[in-house]
PDB file of N, CA and C in Angstrom:
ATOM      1  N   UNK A   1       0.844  -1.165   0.000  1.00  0.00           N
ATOM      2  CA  UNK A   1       0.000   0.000   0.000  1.00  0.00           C
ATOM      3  C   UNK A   1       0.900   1.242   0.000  1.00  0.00           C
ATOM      4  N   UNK A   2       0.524   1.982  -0.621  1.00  0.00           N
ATOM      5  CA  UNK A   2       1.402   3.641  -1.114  1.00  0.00           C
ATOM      6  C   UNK A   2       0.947   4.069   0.289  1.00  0.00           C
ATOM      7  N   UNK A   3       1.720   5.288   0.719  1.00  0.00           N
ATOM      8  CA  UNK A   3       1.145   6.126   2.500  1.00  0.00           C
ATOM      9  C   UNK A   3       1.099   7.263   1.163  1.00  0.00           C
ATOM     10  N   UNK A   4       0.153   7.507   0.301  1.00  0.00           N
ATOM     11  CA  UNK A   4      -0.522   9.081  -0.292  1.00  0.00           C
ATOM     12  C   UNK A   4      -0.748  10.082   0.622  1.00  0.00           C
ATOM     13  N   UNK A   5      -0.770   9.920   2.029  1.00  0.00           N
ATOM     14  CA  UNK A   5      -1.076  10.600   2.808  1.00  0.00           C
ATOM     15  C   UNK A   5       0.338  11.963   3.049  1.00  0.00           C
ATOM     16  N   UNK A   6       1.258  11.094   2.652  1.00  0.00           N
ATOM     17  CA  UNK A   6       2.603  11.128   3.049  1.00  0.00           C
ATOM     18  C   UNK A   6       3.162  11.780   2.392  1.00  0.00           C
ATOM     19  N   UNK A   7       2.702  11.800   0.823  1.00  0.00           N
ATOM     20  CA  UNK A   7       2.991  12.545  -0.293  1.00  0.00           C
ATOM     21  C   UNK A   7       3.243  13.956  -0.458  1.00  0.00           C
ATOM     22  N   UNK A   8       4.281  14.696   0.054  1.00  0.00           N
ATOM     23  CA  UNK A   8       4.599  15.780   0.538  1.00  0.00           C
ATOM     24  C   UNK A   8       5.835  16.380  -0.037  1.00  0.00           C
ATOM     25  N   UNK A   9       5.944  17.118  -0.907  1.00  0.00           N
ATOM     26  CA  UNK A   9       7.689  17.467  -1.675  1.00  0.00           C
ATOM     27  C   UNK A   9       8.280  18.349  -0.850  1.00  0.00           C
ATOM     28  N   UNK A  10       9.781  18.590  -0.772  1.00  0.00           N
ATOM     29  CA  UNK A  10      10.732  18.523   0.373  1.00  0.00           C
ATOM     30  C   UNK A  10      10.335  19.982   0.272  1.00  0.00           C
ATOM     31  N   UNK A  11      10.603  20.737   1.050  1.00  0.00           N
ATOM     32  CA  UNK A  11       9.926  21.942   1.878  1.00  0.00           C
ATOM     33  C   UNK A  11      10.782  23.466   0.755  1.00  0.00           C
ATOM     34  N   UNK A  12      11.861  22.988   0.254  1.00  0.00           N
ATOM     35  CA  UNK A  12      12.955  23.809  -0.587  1.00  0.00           C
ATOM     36  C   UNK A  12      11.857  23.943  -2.218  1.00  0.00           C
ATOM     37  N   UNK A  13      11.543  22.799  -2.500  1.00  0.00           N
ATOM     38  CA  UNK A  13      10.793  23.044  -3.656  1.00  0.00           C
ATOM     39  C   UNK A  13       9.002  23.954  -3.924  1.00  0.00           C
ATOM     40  N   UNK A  14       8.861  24.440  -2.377  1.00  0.00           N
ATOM     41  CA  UNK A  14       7.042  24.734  -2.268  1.00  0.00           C
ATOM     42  C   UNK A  14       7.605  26.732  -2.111  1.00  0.00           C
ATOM     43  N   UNK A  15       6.896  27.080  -2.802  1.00  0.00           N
ATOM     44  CA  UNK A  15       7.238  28.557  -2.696  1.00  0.00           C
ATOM     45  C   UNK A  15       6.205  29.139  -1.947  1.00  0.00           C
ATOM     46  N   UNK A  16       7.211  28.593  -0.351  1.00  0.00           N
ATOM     47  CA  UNK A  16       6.776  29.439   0.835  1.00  0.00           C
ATOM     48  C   UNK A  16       6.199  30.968   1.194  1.00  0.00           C
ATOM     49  N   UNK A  17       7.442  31.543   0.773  1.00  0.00           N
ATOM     50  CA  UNK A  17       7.210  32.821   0.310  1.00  0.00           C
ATOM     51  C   UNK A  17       6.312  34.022   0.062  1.00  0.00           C
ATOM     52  N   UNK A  18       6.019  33.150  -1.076  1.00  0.00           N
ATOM     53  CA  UNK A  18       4.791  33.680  -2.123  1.00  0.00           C
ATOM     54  C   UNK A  18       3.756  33.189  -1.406  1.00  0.00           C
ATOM     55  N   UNK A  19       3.531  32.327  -0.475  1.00  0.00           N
ATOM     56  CA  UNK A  19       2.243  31.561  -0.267  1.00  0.00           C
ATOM     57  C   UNK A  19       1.752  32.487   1.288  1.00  0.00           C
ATOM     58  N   UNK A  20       2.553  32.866   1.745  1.00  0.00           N
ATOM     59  CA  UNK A  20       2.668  33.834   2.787  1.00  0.00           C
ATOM     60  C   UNK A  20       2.089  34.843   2.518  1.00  0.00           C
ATOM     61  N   UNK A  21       2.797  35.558   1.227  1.00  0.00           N
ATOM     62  CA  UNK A  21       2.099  36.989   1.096  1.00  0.00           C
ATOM     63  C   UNK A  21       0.739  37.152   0.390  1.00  0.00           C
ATOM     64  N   UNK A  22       0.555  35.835   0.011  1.00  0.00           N
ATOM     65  CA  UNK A  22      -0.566  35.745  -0.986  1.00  0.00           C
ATOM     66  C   UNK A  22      -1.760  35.860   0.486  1.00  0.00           C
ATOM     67  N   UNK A  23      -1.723  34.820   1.490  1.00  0.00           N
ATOM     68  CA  UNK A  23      -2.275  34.588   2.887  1.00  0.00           C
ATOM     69  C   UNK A  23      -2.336  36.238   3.213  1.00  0.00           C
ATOM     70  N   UNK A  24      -1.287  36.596   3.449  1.00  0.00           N
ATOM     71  CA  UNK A  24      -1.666  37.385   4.308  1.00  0.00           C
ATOM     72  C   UNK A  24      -1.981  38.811   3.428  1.00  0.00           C
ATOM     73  N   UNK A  25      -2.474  38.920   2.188  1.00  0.00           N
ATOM     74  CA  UNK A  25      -3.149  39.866   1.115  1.00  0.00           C
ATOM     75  C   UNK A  25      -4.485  39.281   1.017  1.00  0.00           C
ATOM     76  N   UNK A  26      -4.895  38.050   1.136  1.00  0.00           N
ATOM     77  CA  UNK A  26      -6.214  37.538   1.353  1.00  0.00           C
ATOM     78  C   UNK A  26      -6.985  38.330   2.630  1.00  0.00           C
ATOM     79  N   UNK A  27      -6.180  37.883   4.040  1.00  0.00           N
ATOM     80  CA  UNK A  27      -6.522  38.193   5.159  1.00  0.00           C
ATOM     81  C   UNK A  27      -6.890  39.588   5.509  1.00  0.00           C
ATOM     82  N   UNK A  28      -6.187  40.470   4.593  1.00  0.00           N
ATOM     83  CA  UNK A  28      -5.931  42.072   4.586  1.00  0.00           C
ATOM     84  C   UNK A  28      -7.355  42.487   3.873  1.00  0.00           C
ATOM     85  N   UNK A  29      -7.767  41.817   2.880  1.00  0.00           N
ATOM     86  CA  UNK A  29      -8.483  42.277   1.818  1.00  0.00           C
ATOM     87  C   UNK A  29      -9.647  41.335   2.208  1.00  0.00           C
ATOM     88  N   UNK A  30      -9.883  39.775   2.840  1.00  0.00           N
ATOM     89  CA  UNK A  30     -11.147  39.526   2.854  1.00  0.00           C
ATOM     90  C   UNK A  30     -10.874  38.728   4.160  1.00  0.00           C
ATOM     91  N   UNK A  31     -11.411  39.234   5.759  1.00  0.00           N
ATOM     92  CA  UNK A  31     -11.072  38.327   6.471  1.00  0.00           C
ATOM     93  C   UNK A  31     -11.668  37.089   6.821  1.00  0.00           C
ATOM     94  N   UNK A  32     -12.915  37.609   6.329  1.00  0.00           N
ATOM     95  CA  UNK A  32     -13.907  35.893   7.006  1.00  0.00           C
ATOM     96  C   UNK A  32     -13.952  35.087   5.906  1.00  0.00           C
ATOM     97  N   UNK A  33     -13.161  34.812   4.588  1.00  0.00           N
ATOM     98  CA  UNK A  33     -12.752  34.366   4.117  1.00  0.00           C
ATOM     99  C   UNK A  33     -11.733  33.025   4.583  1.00  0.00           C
ATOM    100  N   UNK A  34     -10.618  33.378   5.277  1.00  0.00           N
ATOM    101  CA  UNK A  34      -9.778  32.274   6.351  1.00  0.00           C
ATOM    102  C   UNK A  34     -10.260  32.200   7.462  1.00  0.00           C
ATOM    103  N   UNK A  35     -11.375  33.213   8.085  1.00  0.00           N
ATOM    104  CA  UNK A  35     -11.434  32.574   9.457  1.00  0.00           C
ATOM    105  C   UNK A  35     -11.832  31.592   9.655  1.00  0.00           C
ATOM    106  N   UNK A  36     -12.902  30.474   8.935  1.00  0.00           N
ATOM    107  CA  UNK A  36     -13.363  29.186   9.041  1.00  0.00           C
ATOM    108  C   UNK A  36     -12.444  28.087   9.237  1.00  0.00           C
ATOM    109  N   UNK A  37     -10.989  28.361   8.226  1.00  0.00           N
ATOM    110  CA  UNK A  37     -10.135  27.631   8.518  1.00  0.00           C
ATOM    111  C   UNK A  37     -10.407  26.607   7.310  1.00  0.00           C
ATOM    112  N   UNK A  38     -11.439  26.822   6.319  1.00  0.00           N
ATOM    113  CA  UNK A  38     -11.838  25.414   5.494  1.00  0.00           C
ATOM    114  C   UNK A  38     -12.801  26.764   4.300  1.00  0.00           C
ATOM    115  N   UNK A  39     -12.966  25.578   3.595  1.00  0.00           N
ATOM    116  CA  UNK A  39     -13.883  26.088   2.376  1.00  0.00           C
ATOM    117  C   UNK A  39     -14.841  25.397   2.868  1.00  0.00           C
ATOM    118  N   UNK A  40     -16.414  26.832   2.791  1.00  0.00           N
ATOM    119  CA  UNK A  40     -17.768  26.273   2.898  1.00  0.00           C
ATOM    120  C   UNK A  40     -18.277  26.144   2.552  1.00  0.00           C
ATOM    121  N   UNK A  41     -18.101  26.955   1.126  1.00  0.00           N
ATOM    122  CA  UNK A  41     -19.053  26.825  -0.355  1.00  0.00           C
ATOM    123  C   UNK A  41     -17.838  26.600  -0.867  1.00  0.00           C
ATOM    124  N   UNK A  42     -17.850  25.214  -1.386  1.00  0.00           N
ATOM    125  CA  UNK A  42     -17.022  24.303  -2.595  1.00  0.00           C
ATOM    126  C   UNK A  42     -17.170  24.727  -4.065  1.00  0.00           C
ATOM    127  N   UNK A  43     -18.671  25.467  -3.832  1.00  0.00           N
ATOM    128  CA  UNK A  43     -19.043  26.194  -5.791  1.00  0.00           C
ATOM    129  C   UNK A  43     -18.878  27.565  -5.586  1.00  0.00           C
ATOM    130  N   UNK A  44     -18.069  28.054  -5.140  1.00  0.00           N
ATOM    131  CA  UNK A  44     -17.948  29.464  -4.862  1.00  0.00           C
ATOM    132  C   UNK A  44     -17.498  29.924  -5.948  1.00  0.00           C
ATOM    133  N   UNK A  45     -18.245  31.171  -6.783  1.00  0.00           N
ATOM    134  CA  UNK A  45     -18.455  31.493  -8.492  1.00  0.00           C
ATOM    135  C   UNK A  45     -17.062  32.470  -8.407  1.00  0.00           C
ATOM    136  N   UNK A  46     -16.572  32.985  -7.756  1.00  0.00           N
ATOM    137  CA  UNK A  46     -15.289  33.816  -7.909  1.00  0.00           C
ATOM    138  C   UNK A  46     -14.666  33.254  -8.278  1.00  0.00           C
ATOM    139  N   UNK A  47     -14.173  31.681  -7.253  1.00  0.00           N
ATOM    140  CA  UNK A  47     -13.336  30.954  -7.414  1.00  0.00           C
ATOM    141  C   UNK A  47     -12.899  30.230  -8.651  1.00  0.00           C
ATOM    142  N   UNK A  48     -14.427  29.801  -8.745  1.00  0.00           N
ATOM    143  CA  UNK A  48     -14.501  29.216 -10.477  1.00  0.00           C
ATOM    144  C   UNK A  48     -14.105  29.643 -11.156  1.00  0.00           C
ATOM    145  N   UNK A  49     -14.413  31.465 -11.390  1.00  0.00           N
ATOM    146  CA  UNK A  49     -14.313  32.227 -12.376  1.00  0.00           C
ATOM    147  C   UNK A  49     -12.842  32.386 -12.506  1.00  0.00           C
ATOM    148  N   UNK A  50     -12.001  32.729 -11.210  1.00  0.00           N
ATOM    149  CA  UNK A  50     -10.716  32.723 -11.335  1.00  0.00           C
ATOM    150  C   UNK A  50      -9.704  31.489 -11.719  1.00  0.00           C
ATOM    151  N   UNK A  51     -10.673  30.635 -11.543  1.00  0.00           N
ATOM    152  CA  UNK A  51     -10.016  29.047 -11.866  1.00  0.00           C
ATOM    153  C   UNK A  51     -10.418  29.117 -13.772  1.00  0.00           C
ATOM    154  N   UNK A  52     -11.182  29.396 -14.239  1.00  0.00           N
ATOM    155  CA  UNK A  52     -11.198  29.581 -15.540  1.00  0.00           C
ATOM    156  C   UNK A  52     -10.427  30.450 -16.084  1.00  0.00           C
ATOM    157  N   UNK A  53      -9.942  31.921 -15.769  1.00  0.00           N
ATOM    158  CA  UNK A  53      -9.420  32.695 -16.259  1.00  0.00           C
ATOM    159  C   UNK A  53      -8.370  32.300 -16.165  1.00  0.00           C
ATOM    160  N   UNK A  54      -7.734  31.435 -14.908  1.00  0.00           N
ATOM    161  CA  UNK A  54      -6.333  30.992 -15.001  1.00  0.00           C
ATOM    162  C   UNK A  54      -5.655  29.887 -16.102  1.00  0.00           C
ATOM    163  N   UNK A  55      -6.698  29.178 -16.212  1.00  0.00           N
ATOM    164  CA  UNK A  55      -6.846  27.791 -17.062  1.00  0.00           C
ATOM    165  C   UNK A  55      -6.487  28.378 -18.810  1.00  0.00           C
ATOM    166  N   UNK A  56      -6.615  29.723 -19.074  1.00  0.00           N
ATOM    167  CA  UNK A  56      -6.594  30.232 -20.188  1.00  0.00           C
ATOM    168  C   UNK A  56      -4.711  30.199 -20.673  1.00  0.00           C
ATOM    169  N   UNK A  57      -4.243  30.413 -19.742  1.00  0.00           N
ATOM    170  CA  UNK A  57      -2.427  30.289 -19.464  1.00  0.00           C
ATOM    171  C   UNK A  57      -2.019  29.373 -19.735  1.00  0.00           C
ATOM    172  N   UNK A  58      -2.494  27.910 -19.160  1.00  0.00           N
ATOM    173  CA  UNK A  58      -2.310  26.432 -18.934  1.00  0.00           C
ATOM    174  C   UNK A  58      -2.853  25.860 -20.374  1.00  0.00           C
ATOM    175  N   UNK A  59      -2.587  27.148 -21.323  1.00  0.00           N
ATOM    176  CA  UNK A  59      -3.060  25.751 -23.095  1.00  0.00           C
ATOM    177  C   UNK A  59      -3.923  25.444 -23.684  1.00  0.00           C
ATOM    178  N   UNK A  60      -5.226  25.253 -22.123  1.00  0.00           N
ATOM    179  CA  UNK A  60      -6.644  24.334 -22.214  1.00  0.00           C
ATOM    180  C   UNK A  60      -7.358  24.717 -21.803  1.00  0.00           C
ATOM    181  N   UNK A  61      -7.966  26.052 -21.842  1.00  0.00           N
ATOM    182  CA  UNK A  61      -9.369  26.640 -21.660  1.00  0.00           C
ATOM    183  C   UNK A  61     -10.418  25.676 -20.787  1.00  0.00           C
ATOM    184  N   UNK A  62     -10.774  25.957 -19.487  1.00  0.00           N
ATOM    185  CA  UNK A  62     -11.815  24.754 -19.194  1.00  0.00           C
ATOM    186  C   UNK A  62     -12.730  25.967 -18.977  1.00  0.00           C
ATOM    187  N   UNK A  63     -14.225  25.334 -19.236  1.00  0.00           N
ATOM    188  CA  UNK A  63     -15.188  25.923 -18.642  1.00  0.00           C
ATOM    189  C   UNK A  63     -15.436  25.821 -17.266  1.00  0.00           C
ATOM    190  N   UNK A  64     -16.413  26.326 -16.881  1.00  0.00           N
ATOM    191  CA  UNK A  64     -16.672  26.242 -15.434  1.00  0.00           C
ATOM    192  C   UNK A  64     -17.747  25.043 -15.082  1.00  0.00           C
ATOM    193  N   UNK A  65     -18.251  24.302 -16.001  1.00  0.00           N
ATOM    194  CA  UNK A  65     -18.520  22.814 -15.572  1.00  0.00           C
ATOM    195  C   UNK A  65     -18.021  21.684 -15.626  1.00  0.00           C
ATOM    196  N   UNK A  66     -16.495  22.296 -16.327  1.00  0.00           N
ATOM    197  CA  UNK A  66     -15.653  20.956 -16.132  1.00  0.00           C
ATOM    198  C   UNK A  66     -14.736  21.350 -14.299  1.00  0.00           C
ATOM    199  N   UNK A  67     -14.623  22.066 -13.808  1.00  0.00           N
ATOM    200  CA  UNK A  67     -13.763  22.255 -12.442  1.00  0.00           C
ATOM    201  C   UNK A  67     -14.521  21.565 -11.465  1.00  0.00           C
ATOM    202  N   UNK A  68     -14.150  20.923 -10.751  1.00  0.00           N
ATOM    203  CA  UNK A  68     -14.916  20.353  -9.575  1.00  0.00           C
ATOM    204  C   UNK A  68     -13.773  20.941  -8.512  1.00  0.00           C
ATOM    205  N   UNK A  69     -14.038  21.500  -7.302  1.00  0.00           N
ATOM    206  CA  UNK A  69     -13.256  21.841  -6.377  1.00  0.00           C
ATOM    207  C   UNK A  69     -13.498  20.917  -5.190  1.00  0.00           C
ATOM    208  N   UNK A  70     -12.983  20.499  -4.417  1.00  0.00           N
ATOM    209  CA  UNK A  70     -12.707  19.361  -3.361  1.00  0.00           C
ATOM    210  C   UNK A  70     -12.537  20.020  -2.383  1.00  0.00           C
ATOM    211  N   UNK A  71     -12.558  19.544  -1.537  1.00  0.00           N
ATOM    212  CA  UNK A  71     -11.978  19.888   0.223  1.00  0.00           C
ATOM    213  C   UNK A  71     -10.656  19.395   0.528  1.00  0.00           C
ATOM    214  N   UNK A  72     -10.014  18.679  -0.424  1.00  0.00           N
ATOM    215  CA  UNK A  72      -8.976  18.046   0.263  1.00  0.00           C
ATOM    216  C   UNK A  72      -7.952  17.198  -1.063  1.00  0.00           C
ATOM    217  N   UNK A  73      -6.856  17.129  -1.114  1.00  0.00           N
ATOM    218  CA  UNK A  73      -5.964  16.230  -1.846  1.00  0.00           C
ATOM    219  C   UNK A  73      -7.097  14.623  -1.992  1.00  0.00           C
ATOM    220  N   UNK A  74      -7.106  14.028  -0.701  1.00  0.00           N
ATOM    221  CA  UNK A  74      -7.937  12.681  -0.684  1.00  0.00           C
ATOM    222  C   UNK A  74      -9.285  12.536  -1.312  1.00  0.00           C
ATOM    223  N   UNK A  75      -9.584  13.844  -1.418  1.00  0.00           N
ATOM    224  CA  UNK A  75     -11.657  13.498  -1.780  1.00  0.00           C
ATOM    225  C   UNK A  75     -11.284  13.798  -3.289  1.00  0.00           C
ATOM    226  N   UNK A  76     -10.011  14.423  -3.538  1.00  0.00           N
ATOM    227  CA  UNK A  76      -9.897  14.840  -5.137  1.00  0.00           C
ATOM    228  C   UNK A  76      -9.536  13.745  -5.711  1.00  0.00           C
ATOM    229  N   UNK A  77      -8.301  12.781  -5.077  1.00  0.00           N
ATOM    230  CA  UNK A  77      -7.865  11.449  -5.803  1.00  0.00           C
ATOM    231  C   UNK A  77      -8.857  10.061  -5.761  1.00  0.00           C
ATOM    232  N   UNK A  78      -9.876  10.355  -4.710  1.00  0.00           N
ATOM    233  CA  UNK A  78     -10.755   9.342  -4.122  1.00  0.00           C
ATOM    234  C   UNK A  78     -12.193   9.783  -5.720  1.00  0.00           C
ATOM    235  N   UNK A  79     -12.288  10.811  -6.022  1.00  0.00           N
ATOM    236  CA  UNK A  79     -12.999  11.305  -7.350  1.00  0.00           C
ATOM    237  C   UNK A  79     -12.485  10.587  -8.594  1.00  0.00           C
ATOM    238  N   UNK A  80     -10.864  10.824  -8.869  1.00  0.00           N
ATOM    239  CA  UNK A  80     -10.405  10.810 -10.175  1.00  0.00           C
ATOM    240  C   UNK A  80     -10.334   8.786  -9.967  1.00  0.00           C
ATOM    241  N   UNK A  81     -10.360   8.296  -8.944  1.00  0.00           N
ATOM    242  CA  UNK A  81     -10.409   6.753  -9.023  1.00  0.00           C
ATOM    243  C   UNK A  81     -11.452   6.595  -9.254  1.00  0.00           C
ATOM    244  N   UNK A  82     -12.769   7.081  -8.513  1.00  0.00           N
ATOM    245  CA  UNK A  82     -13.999   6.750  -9.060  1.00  0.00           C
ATOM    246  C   UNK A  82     -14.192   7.097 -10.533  1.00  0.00           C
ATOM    247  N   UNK A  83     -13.772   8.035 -11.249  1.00  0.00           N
ATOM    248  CA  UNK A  83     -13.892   7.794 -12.553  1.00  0.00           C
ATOM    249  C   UNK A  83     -13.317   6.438 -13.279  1.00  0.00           C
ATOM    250  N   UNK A  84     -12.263   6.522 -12.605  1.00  0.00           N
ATOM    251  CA  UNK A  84     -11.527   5.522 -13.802  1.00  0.00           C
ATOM    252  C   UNK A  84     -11.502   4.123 -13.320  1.00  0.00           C
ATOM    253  N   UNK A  85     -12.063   3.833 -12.436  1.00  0.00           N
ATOM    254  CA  UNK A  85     -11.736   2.055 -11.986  1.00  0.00           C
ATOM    255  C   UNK A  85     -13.260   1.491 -11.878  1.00  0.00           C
ATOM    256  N   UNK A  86     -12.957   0.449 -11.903  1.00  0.00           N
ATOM    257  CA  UNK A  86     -14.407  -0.524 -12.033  1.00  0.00           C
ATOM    258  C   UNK A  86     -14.639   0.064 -10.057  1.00  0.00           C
ATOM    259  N   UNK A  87     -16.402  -0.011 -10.196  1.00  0.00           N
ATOM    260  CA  UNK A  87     -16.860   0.267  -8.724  1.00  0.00           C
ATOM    261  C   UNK A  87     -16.902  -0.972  -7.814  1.00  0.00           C
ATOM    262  N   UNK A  88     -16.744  -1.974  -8.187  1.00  0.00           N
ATOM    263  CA  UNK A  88     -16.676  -3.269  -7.656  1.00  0.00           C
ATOM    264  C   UNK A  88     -15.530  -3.508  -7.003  1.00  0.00           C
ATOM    265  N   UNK A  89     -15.021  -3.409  -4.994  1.00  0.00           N
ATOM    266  CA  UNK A  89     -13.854  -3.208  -4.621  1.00  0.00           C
ATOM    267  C   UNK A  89     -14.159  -4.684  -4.342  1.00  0.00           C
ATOM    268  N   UNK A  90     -13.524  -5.925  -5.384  1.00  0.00           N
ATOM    269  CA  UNK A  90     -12.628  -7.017  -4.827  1.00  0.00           C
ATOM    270  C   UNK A  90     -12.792  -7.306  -3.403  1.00  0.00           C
ATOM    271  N   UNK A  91     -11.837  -6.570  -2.681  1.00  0.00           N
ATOM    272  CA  UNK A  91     -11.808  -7.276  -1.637  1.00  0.00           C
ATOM    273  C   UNK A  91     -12.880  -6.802  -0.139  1.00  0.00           C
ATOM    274  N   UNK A  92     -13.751  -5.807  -0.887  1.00  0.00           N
ATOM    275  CA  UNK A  92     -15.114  -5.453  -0.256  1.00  0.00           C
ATOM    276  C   UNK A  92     -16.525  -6.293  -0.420  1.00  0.00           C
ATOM    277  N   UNK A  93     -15.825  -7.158  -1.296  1.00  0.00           N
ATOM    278  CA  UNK A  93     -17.544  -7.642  -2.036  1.00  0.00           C
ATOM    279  C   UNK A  93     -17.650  -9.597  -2.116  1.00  0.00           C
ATOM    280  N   UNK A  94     -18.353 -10.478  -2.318  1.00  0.00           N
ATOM    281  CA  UNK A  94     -18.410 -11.532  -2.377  1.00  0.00           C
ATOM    282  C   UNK A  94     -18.112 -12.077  -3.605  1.00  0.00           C
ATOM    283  N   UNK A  95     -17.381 -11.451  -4.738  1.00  0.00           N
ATOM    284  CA  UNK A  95     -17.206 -11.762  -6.010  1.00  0.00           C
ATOM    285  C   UNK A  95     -15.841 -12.277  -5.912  1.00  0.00           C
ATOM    286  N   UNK A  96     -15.414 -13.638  -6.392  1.00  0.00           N
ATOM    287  CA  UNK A  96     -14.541 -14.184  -6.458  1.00  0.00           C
ATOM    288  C   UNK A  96     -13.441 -13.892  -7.858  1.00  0.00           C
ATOM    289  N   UNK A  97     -12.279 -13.629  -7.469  1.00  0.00           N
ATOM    290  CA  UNK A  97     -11.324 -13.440  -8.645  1.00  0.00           C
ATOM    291  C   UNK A  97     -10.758 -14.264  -9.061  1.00  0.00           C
ATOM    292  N   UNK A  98     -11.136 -14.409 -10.268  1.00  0.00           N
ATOM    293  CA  UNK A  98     -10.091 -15.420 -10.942  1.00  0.00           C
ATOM    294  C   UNK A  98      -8.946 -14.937 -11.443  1.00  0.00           C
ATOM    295  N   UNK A  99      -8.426 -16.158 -11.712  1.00  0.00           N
ATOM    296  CA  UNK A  99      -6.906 -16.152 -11.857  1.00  0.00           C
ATOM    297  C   UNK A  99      -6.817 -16.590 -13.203  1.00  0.00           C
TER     298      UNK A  99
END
């Protein structure tokens, strides 16, 4: 079993920095924005909108019904498996595997 949980790149490669001033220009400009500590509206239309306008940079234009926003790394990879793997978990179910 992979620890995905664990999946974390070494602290030199994450641009700290920038992620700081970006935080604390959020906090300046919208505070009850971070005070929850979490996202409460997951369809929040700014967000989208800014997630589309950014997507224009990245090559591939997405609309705003292809973005799904998540709560978390896990509910996003726990999504992109449910697309792509059979729903039948083997070793959850009474279906025998052959060999």
């Amino acid at each position: 079993m992979a620890p995905l949980a664990a999946a974390l790149p070494h602290p030199s490669l994450l641009p700290i920095a920038a992620l700081q001033r970006l935080y604390a220009g959020v906090a300046r400009r919208c505070p009850k924005l971070l005070a929850g500590g979490s996202h409460i509206d997951m369809d929040e239309p700014a967000l989208v909108r800014q997630l589309v306008r950014r997507s224009l940079a990245w090559g591939g234009p997405l609309d705003a019904e292809e973005i799904v926003v998540t709560n978390s790394c896990t509910e996003a990879l726990g999504l992109c498996l449910r697309a792509v793997t059979d729903p039948v978990i083997p070793w959850r179910s009474n279906r025998q595997l052959t060999t």
